[in-house]
N, C-alpha and C. Protein backbone atom coordinates (compact mmCIF):
# COMPACT_ATOMS: atom_id res chain seq x y z
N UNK A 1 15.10 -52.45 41.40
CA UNK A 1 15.40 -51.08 41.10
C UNK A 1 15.27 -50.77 39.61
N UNK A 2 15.33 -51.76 39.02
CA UNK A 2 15.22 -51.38 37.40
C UNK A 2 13.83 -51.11 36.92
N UNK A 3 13.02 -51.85 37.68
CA UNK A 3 11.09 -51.61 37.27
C UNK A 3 11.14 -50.13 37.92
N UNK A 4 11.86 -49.57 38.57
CA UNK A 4 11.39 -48.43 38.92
C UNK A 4 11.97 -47.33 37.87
N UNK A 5 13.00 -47.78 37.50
CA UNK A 5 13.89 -46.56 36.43
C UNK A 5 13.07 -47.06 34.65
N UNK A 6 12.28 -48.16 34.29
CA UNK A 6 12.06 -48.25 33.36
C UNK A 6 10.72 -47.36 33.57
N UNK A 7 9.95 -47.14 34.68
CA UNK A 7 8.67 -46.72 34.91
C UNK A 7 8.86 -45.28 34.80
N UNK A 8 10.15 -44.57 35.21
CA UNK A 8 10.47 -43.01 35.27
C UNK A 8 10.28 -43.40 33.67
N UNK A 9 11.31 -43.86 32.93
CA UNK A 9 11.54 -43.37 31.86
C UNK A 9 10.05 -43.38 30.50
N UNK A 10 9.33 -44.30 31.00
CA UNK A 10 8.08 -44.40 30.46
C UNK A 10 7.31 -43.24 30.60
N UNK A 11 7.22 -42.92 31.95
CA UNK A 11 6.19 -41.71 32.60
C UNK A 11 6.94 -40.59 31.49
N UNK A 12 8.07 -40.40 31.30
CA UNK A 12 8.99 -39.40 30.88
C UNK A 12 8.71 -39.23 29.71
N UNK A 13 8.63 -40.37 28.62
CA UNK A 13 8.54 -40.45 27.26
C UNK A 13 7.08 -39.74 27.25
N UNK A 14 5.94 -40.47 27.66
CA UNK A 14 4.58 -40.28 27.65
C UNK A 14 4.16 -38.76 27.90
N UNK A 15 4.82 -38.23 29.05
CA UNK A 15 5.05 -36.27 29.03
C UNK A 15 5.46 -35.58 27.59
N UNK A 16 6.78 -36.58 27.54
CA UNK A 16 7.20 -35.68 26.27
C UNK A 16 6.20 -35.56 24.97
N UNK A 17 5.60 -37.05 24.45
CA UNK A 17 4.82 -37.23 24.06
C UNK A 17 3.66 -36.06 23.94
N UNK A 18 2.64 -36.37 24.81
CA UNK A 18 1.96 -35.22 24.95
C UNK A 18 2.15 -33.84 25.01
N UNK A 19 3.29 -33.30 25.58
CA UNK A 19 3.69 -32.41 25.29
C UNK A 19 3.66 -31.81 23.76
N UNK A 20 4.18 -32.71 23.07
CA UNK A 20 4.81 -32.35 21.67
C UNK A 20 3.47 -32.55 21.09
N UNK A 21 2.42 -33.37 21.10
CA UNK A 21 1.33 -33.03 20.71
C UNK A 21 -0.07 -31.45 21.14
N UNK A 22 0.16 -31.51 22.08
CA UNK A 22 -0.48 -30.29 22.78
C UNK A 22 0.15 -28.97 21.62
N UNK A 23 1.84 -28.76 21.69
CA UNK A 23 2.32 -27.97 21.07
C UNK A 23 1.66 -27.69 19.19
N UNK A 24 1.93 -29.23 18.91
CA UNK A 24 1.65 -28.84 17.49
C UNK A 24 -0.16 -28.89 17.14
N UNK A 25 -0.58 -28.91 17.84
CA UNK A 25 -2.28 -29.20 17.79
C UNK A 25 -2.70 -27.72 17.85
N UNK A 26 -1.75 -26.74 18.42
CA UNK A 26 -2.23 -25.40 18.53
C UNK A 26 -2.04 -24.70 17.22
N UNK A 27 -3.31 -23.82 16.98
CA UNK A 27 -3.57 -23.13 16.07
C UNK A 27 -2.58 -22.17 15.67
N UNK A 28 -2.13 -22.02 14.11
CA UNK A 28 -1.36 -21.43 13.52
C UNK A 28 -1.97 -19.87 13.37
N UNK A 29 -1.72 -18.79 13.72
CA UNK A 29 -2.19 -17.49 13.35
C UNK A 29 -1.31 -17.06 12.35
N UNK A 30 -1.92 -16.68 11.43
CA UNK A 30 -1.22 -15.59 10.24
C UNK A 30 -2.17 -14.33 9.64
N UNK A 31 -1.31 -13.52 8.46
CA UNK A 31 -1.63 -12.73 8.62
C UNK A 31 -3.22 -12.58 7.61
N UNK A 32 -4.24 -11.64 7.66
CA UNK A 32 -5.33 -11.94 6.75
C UNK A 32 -4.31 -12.18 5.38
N UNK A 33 -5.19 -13.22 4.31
CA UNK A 33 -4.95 -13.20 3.01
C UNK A 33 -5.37 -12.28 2.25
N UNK A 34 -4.45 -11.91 0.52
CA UNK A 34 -5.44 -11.05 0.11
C UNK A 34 -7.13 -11.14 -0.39
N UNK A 35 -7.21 -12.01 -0.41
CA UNK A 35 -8.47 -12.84 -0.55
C UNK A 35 -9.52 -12.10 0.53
N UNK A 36 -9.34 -12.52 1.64
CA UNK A 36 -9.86 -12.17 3.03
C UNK A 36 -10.08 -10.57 2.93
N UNK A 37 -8.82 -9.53 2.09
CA UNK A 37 -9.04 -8.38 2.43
C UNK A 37 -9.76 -7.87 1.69
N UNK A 38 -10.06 -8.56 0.30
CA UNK A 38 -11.02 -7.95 -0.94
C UNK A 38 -12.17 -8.49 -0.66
N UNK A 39 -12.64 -9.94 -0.08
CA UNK A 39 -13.72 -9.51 0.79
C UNK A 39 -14.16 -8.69 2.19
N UNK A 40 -13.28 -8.35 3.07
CA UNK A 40 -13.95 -7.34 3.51
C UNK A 40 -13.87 -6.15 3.14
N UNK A 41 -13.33 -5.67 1.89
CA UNK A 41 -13.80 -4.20 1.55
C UNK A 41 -14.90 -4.53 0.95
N UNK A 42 -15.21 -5.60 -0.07
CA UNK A 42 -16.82 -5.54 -0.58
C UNK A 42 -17.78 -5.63 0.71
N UNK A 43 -17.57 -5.92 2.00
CA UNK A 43 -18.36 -6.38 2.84
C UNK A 43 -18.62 -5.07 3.44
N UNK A 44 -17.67 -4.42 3.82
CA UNK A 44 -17.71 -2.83 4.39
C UNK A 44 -18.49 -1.80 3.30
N UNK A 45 -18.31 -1.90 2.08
CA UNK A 45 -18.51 -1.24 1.03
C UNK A 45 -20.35 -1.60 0.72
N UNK A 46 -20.17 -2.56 1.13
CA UNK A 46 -21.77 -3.63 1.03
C UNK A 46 -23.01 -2.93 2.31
N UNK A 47 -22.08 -2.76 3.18
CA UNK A 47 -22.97 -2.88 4.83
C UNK A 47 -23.12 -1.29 4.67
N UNK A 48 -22.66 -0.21 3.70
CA UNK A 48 -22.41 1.39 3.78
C UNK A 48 -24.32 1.33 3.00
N UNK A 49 -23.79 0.34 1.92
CA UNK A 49 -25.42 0.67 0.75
C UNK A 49 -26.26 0.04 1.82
N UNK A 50 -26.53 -1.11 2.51
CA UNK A 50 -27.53 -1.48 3.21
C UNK A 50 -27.60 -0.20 4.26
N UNK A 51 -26.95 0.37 4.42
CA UNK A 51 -27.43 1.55 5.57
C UNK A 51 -27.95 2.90 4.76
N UNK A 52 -27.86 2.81 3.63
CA UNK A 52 -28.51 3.70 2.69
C UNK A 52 -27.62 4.97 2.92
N UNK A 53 -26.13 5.17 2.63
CA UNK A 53 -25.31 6.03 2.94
C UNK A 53 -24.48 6.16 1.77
N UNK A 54 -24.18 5.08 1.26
CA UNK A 54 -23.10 4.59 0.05
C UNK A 54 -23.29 5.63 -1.28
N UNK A 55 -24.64 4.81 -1.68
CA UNK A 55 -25.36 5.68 -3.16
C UNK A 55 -25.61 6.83 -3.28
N UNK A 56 -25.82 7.54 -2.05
CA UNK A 56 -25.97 9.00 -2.19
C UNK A 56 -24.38 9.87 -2.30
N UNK A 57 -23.41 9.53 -1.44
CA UNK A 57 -22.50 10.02 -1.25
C UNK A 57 -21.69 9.85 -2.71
N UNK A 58 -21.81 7.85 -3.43
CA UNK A 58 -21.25 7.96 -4.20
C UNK A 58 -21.76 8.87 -5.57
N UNK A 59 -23.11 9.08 -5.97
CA UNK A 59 -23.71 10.16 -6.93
C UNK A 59 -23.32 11.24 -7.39
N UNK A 60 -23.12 11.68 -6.06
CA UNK A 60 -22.35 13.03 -5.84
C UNK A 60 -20.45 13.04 -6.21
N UNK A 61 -19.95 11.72 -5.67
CA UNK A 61 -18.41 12.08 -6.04
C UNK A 61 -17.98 12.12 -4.55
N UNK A 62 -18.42 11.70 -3.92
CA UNK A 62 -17.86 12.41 -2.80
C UNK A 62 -16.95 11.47 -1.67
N UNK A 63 -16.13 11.48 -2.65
CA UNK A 63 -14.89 9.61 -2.00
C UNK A 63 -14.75 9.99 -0.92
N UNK A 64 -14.47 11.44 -0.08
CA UNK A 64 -13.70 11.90 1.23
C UNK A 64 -15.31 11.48 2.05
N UNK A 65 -16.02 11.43 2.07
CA UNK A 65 -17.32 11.25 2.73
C UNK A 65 -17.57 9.49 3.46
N UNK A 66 -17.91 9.01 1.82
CA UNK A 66 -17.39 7.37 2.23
C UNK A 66 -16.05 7.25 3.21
N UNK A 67 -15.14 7.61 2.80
CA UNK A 67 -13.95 7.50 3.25
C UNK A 67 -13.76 7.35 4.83
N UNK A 68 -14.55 8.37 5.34
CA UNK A 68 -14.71 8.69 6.51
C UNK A 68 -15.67 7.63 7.08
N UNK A 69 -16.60 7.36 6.50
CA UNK A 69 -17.50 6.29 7.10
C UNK A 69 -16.71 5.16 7.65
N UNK A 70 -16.03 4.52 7.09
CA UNK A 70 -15.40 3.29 6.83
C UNK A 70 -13.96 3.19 8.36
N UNK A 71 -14.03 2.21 8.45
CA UNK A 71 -13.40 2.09 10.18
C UNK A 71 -12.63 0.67 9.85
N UNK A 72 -11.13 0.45 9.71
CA UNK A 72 -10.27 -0.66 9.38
C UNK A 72 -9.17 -0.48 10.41
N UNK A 73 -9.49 -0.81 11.41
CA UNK A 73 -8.35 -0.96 12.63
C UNK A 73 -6.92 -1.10 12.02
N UNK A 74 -6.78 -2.51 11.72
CA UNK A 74 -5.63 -3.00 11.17
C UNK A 74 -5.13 -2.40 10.74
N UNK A 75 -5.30 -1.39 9.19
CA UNK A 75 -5.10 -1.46 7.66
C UNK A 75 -5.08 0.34 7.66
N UNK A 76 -4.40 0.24 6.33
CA UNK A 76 -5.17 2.19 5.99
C UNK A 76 -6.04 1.73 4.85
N UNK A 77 -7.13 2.51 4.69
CA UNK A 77 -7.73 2.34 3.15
C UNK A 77 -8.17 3.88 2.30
N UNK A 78 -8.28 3.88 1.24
CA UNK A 78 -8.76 5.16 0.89
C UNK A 78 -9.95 4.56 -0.09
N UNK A 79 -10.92 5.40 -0.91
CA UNK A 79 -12.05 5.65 -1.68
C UNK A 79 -11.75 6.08 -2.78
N UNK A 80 -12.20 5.56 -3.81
CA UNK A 80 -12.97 6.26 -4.97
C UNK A 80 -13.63 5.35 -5.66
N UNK A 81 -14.58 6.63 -6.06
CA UNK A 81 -15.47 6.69 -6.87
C UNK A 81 -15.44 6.88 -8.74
N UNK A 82 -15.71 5.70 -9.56
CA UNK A 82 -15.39 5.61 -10.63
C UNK A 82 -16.89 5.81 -11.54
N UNK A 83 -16.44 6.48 -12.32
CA UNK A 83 -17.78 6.19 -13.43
C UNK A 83 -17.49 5.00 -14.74
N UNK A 84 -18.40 4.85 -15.51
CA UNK A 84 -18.50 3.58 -16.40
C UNK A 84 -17.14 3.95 -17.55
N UNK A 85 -16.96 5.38 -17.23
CA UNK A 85 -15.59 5.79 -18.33
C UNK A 85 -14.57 5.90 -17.77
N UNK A 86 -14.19 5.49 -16.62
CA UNK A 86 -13.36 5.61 -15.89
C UNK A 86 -12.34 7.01 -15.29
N UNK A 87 -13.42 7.83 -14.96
CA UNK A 87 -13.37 9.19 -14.51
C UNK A 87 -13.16 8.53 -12.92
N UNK A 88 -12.26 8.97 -12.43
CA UNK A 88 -12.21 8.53 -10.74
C UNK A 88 -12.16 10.08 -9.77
N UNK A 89 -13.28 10.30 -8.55
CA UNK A 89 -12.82 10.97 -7.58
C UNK A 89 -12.20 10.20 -7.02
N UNK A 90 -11.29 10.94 -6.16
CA UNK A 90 -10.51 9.66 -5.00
C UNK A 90 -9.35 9.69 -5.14
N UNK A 91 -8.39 9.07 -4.02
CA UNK A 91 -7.02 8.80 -4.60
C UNK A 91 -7.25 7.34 -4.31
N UNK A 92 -6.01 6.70 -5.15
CA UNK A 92 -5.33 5.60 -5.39
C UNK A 92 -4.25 5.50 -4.47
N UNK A 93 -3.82 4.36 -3.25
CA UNK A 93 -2.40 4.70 -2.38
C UNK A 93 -1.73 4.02 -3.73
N UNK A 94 -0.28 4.81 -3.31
CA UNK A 94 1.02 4.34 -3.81
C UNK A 94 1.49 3.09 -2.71
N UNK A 95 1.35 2.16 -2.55
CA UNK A 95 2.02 1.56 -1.67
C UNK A 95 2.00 -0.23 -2.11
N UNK A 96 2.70 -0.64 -1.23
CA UNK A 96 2.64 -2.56 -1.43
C UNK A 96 1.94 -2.75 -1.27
N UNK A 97 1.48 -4.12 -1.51
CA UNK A 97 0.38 -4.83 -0.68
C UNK A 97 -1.20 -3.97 -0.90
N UNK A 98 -1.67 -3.43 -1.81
CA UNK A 98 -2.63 -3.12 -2.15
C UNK A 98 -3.80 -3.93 -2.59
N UNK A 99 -4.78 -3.91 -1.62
CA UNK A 99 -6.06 -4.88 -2.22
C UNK A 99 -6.84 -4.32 -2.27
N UNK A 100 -8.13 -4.45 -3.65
CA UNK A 100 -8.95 -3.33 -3.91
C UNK A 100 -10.29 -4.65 -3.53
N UNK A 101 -11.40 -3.85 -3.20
CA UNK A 101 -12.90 -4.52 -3.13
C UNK A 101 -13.71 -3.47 -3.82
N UNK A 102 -14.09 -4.09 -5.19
CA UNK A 102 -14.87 -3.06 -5.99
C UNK A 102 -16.77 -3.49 -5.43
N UNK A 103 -17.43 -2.09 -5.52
CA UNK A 103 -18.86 -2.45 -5.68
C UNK A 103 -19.51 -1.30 -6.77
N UNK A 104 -19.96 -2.42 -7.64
CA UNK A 104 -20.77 -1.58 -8.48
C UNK A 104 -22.29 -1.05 -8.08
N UNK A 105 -22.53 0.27 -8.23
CA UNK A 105 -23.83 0.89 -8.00
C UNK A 105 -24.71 0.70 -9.45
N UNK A 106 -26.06 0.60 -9.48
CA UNK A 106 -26.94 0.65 -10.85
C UNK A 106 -27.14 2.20 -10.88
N UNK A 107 -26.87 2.64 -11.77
CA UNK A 107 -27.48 4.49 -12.14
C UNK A 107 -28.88 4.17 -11.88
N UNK A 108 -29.53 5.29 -10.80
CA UNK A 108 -30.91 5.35 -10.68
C UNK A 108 -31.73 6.06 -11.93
N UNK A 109 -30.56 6.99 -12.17
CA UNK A 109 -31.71 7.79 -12.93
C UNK A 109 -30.57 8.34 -13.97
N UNK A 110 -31.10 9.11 -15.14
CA UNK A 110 -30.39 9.35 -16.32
C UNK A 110 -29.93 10.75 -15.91
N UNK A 111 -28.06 11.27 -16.27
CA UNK A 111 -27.75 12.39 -16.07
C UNK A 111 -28.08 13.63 -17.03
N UNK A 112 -27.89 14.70 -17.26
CA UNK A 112 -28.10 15.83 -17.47
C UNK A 112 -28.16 15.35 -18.81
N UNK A 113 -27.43 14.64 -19.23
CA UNK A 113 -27.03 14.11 -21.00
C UNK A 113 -28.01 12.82 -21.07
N UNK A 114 -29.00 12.55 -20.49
CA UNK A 114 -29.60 11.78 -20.74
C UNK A 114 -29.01 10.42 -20.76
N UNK A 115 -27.87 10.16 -20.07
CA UNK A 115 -27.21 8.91 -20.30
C UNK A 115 -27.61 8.00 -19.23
N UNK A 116 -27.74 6.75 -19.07
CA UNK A 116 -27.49 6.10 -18.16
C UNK A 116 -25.99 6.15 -17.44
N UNK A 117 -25.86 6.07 -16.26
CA UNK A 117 -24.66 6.07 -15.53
C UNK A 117 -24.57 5.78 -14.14
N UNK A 118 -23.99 4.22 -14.48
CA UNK A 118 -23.50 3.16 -13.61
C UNK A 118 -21.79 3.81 -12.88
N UNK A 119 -22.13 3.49 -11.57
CA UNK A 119 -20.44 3.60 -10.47
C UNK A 119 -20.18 2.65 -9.77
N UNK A 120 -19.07 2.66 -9.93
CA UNK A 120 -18.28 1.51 -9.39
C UNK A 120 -17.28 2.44 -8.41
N UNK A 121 -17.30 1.87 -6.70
CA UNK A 121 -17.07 2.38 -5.56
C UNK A 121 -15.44 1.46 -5.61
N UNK A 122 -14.60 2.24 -5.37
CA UNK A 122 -13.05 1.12 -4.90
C UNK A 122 -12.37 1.51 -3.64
N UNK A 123 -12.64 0.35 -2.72
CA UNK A 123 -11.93 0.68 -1.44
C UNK A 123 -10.74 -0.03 -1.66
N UNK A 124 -9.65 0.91 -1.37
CA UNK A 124 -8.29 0.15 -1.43
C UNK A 124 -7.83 0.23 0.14
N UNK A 125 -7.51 -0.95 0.29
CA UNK A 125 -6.80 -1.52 1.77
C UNK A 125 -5.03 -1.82 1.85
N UNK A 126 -4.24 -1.35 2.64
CA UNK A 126 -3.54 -1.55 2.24
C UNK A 126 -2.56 -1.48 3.97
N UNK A 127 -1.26 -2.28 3.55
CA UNK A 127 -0.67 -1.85 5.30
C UNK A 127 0.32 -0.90 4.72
């Protein structure tokens, strides 16, 4: 009778065993890093100019335009649009947890003043 109660208790250990490995072998979910979120606003901000939508809208000033393009399930984000002097359309959120993904545009062409003028696009993400 004892080979039979040392054999439960073996079978028993060996469950638990595995058990407790199965448990900790499973993948940890957390939440994106800020890292993760300032690359995907450059990535969203990135995929707007490859669709040839970005540079025109940003030229003009027109943060509520981008703004609208842009689709972040998770997150809220808002737009603006900065020039090289730091003139911004757009708002800025007031809130925590704010991560910005900047993309700079090259000025195509020289403004009314003959200047060159480079923009820099800022999507802020934020919960």
């Amino acid at each position: 009778m004892r080979g039979f109660w040392h054999t439960v208790e073996a079978v028993l250990a060996g469950s638990l065993l595995i058990t407790f490995l199965i448990v900790v072998s499973q993948p940890v979910f957390s939440d994106p890093q800020p890292k993760d979120q300032q690359l995907l606003a450059y990535e969203l901000l990135h995929d707007l100019d490859l669709q040839g939508v970005l540079r025109n809208d940003a030229f003009f000033g027109n943060a509520t335009a981008i703004n609208s393009r842009i689709q972040i399930g998770h997150s809220n984000h808002s737009v603006q649009v900065c020039t090289a002097s730091v003139i911004c359309n757009g708002t800025a959120p007031e809130a925590r947890n704010v991560w910005i993904g900047s993309y700079m545009l090259a000025g195509d062409d020289l403004d009314q003043n003959g200047e060159y003028r480079p923009l820099e696009v800022k999507l802020y993400i934020w919960e």
